[in-house]
C-alpha atoms as a PDB file:
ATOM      1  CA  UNK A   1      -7.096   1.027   5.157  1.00  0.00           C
ATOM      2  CA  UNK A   2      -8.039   1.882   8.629  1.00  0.00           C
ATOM      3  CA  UNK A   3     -10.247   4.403   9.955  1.00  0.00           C
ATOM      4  CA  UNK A   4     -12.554   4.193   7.259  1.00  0.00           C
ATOM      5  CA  UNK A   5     -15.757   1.452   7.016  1.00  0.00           C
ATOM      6  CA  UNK A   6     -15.229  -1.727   5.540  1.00  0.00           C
ATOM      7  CA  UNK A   7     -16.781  -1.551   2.197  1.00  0.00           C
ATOM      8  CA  UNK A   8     -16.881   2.770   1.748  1.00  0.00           C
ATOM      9  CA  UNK A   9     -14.664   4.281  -0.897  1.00  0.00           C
ATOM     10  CA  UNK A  10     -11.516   5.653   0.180  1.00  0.00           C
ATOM     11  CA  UNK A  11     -11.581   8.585  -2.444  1.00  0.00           C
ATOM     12  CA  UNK A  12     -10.151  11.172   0.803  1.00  0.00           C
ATOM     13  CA  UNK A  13      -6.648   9.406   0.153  1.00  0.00           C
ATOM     14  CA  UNK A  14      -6.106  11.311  -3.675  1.00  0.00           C
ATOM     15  CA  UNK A  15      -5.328  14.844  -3.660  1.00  0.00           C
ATOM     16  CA  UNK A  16      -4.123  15.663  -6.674  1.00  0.00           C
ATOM     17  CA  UNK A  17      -6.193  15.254  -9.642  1.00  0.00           C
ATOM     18  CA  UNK A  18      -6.221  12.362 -12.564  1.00  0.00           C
ATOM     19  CA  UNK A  19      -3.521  12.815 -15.064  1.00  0.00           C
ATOM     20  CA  UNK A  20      -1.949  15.857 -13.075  1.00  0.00           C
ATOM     21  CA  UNK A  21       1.535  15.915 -12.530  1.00  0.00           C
ATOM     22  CA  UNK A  22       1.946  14.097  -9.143  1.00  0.00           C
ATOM     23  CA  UNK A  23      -0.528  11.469 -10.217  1.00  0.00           C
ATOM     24  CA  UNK A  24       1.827  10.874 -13.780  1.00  0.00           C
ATOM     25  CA  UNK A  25       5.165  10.700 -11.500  1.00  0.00           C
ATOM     26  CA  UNK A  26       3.259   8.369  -8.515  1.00  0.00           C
ATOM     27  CA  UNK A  27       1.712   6.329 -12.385  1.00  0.00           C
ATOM     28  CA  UNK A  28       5.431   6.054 -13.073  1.00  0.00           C
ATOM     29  CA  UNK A  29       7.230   4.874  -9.971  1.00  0.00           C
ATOM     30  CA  UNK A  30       4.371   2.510  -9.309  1.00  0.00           C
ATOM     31  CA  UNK A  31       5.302   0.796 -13.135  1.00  0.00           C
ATOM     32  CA  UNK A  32       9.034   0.742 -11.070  1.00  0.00           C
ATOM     33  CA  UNK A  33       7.870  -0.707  -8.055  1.00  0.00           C
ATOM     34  CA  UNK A  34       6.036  -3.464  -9.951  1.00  0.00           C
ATOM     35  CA  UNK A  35       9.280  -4.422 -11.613  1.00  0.00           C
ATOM     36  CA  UNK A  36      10.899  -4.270  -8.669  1.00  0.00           C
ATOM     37  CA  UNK A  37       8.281  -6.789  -7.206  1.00  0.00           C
ATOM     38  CA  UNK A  38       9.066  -9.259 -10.166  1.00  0.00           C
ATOM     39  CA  UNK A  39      12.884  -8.537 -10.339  1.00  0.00           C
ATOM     40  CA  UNK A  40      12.816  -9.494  -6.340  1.00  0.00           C
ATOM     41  CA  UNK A  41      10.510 -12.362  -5.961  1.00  0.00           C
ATOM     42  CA  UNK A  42      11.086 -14.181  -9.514  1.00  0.00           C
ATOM     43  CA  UNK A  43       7.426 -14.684  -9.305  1.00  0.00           C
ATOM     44  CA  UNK A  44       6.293 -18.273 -11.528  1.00  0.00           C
ATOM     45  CA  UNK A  45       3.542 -18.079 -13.828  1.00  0.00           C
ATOM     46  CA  UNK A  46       1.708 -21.158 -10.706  1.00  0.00           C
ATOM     47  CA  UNK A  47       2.385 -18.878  -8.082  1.00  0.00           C
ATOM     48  CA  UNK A  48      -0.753 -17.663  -6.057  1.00  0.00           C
ATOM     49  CA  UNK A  49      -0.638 -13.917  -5.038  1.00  0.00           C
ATOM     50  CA  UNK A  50      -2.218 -11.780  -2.871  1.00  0.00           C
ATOM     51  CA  UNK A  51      -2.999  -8.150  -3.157  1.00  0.00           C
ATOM     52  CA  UNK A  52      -3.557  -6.692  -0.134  1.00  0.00           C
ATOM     53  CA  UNK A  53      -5.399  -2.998  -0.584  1.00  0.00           C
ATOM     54  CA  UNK A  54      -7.454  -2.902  -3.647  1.00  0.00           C
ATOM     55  CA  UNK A  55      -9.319  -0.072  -4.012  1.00  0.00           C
ATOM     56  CA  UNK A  56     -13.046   1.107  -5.477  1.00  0.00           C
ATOM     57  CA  UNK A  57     -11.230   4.190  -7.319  1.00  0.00           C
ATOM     58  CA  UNK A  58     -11.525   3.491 -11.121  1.00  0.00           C
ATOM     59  CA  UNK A  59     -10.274   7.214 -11.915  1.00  0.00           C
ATOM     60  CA  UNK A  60      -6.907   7.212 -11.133  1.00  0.00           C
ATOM     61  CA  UNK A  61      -4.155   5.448 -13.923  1.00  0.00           C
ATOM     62  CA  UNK A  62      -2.286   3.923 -10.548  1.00  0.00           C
ATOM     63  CA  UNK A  63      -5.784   2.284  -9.305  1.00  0.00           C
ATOM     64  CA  UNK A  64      -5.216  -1.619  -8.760  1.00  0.00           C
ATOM     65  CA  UNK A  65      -2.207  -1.496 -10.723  1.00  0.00           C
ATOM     66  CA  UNK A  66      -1.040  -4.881  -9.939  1.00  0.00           C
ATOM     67  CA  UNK A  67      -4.136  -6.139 -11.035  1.00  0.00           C
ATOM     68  CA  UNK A  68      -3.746  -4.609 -14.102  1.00  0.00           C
ATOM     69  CA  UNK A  69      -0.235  -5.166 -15.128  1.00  0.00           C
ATOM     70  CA  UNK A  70       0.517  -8.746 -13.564  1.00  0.00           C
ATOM     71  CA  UNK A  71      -0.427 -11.240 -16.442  1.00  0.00           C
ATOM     72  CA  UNK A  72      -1.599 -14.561 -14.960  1.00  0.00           C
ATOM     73  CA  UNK A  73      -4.754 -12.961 -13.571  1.00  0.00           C
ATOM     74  CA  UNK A  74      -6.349 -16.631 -12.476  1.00  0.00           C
ATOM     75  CA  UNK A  75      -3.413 -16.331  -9.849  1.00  0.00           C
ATOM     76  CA  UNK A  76      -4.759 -13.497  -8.017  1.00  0.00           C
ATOM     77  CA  UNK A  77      -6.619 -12.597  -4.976  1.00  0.00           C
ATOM     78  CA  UNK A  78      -7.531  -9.098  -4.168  1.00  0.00           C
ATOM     79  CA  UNK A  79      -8.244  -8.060  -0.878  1.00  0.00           C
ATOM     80  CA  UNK A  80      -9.362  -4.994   0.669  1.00  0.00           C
ATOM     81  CA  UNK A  81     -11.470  -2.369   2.630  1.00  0.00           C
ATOM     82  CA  UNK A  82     -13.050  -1.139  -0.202  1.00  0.00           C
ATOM     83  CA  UNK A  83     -15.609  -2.881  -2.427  1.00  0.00           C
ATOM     84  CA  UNK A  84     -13.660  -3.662  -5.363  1.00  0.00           C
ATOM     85  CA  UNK A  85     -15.535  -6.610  -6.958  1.00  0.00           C
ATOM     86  CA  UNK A  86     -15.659  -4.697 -10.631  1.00  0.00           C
ATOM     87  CA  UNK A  87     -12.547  -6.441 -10.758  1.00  0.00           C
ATOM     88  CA  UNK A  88     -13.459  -9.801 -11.305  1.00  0.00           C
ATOM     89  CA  UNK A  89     -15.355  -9.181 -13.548  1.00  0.00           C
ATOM     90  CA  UNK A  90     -12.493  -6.934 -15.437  1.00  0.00           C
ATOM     91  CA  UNK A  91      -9.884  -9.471 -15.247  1.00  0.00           C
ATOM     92  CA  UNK A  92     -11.752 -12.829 -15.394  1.00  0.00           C
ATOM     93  CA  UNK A  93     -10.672 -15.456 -13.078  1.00  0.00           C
ATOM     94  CA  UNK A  94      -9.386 -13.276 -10.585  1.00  0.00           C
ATOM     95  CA  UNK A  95     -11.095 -13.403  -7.095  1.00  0.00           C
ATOM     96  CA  UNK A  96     -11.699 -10.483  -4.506  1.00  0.00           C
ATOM     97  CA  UNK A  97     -12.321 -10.393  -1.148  1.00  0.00           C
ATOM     98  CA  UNK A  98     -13.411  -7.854   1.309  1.00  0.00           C
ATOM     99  CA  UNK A  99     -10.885  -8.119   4.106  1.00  0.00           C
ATOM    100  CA  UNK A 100      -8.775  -5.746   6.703  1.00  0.00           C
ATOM    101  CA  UNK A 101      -5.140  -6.156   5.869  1.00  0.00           C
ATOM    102  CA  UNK A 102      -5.003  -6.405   9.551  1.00  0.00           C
ATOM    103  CA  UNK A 103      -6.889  -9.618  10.030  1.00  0.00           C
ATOM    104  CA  UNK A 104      -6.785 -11.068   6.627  1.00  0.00           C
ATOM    105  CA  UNK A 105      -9.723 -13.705   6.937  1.00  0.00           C
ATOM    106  CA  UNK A 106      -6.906 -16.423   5.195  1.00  0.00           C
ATOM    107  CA  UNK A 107      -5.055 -19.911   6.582  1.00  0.00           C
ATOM    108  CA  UNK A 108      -1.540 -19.336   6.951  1.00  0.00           C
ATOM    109  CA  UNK A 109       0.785 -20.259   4.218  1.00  0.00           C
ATOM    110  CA  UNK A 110      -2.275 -19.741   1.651  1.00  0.00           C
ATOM    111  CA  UNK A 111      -0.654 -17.841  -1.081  1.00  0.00           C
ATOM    112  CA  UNK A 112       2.628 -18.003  -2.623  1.00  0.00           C
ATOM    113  CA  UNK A 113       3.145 -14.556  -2.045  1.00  0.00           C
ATOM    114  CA  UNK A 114       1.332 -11.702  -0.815  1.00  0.00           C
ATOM    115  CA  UNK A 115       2.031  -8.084  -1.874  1.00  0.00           C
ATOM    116  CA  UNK A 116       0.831  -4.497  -1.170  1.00  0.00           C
ATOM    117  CA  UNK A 117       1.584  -1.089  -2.232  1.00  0.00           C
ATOM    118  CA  UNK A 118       0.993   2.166  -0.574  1.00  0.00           C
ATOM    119  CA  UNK A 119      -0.812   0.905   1.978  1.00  0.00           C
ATOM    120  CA  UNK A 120       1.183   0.465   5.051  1.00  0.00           C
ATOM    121  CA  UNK A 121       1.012   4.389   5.866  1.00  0.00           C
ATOM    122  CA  UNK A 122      -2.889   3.891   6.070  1.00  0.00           C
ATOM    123  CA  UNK A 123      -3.255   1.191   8.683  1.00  0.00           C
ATOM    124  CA  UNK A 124      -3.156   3.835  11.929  1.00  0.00           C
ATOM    125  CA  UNK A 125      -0.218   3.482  14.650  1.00  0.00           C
ATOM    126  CA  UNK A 126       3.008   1.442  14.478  1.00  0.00           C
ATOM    127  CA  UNK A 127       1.099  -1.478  16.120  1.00  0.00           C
ATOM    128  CA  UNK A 128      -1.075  -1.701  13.636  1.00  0.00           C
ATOM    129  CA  UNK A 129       1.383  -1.594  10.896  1.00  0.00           C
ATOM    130  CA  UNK A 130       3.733  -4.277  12.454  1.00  0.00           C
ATOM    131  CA  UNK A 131       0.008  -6.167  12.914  1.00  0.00           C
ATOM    132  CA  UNK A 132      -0.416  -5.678   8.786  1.00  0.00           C
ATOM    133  CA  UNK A 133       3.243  -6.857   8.105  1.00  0.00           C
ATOM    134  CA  UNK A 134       2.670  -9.809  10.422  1.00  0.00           C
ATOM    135  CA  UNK A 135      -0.550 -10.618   8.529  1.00  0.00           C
ATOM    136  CA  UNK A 136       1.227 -10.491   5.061  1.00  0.00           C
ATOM    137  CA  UNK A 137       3.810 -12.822   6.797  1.00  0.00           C
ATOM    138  CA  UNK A 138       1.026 -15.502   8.095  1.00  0.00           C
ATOM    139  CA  UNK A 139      -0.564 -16.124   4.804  1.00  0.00           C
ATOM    140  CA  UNK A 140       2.651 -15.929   2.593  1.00  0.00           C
ATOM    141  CA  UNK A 141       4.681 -19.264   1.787  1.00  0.00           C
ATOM    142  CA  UNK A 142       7.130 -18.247  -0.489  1.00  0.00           C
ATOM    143  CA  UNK A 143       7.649 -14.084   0.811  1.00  0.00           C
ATOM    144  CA  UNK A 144       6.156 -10.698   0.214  1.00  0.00           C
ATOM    145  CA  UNK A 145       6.609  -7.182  -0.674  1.00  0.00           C
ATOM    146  CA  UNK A 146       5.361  -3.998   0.368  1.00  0.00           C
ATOM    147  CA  UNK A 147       5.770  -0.100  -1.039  1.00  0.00           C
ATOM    148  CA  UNK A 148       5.644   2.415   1.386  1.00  0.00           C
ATOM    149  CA  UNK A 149       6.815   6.040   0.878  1.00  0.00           C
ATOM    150  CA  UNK A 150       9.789   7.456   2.250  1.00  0.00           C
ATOM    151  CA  UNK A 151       9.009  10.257   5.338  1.00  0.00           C
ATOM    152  CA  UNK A 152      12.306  11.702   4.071  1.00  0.00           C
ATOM    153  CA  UNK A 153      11.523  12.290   0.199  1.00  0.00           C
ATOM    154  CA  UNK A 154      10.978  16.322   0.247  1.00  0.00           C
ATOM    155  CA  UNK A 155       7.262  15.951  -1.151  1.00  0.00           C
ATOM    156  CA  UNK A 156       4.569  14.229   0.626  1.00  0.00           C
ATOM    157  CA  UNK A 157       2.325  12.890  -2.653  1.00  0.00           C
ATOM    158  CA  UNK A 158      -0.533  12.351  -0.254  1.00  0.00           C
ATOM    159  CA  UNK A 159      -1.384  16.073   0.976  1.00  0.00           C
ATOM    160  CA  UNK A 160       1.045  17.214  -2.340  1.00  0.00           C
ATOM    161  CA  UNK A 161       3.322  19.352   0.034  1.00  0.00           C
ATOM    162  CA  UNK A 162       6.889  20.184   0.198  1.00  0.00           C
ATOM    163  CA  UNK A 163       9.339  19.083   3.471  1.00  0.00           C
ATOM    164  CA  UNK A 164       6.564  20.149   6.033  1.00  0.00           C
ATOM    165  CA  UNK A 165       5.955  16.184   7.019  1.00  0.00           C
ATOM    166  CA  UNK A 166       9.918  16.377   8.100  1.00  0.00           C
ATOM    167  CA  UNK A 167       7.976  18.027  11.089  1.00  0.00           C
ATOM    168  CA  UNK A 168       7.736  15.920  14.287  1.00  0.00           C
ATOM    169  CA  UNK A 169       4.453  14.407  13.767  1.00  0.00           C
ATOM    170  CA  UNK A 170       2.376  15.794  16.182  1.00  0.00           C
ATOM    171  CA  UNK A 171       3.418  19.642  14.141  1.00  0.00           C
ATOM    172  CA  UNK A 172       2.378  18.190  11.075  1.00  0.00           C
ATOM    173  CA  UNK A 173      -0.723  16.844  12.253  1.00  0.00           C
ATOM    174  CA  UNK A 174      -1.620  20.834  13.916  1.00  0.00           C
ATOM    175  CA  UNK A 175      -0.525  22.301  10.458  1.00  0.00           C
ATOM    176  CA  UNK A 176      -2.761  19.461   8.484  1.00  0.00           C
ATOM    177  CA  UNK A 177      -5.943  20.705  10.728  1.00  0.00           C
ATOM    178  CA  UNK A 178      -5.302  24.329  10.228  1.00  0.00           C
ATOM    179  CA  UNK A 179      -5.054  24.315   6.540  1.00  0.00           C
ATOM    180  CA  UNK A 180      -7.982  22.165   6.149  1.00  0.00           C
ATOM    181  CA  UNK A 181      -6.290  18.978   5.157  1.00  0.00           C
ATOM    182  CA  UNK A 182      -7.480  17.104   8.508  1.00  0.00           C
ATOM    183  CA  UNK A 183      -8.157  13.980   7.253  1.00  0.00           C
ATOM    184  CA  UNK A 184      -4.309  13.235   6.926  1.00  0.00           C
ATOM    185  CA  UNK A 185      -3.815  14.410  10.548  1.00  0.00           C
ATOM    186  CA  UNK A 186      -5.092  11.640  11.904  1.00  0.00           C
ATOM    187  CA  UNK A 187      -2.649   9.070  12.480  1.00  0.00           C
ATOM    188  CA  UNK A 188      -5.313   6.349  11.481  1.00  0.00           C
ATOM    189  CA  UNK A 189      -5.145   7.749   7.973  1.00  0.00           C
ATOM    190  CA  UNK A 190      -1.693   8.872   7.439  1.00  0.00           C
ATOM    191  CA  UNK A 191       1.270   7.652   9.064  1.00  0.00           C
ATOM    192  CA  UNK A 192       4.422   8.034   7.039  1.00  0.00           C
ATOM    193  CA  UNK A 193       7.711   5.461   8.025  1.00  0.00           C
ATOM    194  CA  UNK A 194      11.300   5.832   7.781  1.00  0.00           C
ATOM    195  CA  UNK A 195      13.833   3.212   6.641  1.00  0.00           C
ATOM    196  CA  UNK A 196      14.190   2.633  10.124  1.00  0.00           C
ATOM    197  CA  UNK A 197      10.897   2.757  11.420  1.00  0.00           C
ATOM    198  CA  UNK A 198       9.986   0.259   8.569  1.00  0.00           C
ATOM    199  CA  UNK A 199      12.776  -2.136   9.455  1.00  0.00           C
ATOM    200  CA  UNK A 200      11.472  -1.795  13.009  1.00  0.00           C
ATOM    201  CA  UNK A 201       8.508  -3.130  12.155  1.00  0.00           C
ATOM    202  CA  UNK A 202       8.931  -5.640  10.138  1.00  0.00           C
ATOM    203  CA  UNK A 203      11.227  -6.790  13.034  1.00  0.00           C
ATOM    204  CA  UNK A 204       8.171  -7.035  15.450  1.00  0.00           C
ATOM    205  CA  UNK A 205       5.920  -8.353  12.532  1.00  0.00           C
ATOM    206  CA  UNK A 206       8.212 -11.355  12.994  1.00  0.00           C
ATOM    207  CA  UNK A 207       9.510 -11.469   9.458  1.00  0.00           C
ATOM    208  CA  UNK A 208      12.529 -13.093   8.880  1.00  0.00           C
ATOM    209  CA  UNK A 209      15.246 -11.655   7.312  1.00  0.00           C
ATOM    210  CA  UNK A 210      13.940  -8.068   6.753  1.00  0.00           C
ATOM    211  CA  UNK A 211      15.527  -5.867   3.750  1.00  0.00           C
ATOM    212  CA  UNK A 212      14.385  -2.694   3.083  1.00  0.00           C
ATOM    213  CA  UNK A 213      15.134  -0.819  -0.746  1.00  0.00           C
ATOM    214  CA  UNK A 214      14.217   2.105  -2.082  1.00  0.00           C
ATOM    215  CA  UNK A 215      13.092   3.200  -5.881  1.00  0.00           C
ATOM    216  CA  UNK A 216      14.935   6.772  -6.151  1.00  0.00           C
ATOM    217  CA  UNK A 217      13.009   9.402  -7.853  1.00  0.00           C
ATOM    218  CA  UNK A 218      15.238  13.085  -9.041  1.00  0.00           C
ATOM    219  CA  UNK A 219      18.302  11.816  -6.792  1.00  0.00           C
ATOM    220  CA  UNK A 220      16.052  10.934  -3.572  1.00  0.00           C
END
């Protein structure tokens, strides 16, 4: 979400091409995350959500897929750097706004719960990311959830390279520039988390309570 404009398409952040391999596995474990959401929160048909991250891109299968999959539409508010209002008018009764996860323009306690996927890596330093957390937090009554990958699963699905991001960061970010992949070596637009980095902070975000799961994919 961050080092872009508000409002310009974030197309740099997919790689790999629509209905390729890594796009079919990250389409799968995103229909596992969603479950996840449900199994965790018991969500209620009344409950008011926000979506924090919804993106322009209408070419990839994964694109909005909480929009897409969670039924009670009328319950939703998207938010996000990108200009995604096509979905309001795709899912009727759904509202978007155009809003930095990092100052989400919302009182606090507004929604029910707030959720976000595969967005937390793109908000710039750990700051920022305990500032995003901590924004979730304010406007949530009830909880929230966020998906982040793992640093430690042995592909990155972002740049769609093997163990290389096990690298201290500032080496991946050298190897990034030199083989032309430099928009994911800045830390504004790709900064991967740990268990414990995560747990870190959520811990300065304020939340309460933090617990941190994983969806395994091929033993990982």
């Amino acid at each position: 979400m961050s080092g872009i404009a508000v409002g310009v398409p974030n197309a740099q952040y997919n790689v790999a091409r629509p209905g390729s391999l890594p796009v079919r596995v990250a389409t799968h474990q995103r229909r596992r995350m969603f479950q996840a959401f449900l199994d965790a929160t018991r969500i209620e048909s009344a409950d008011t959500i926000l979506d924090v991250g919804a993106t322009s891109d209408q070419g990839y299968a994964h694109s909005n897929y909480f929009e897409a999959w969670y039924p009670h539409k009328t319950r939703i508010t998207a938010a996000g750097v990108d200009d995604a209002s096509f979905l309001e008018q795709r899912y009727p009764g759904l509202r978007f706004v155009l809003a930095d996860g990092r100052d989400l323009p919302f009182a606090d306690g507004a929604f029910d719960y707030v959720h976000s996927s595969a967005v937390l890596e793109h908000v710039g330093s750990r700051d920022k990311q305990a500032r995003f957390l901590g924004e979730m937090w304010r406007v949530a009554r009830k909880g929230i959830f966020a998906t982040t990958p793992n640093r430690w699963f042995p592909v990155e699905f972002h740049t769609v390279l093997p163990i290389v991001h096990w690298l201290p960061p500032a080496a991946f970010r050298v190897l990034l520039r030199q083989i032309g992949r430099g928009f994911f070596a800045d830390e504004e637009n790709l900064n991967l988390l740990t268990r414990r980095v995560l747990l870190r902070c959520a811990e300065q975000a304020g939340i309460r309570r933090p617990r941190v799961d994983h969806v395994s994919l091929a033993f990982w």
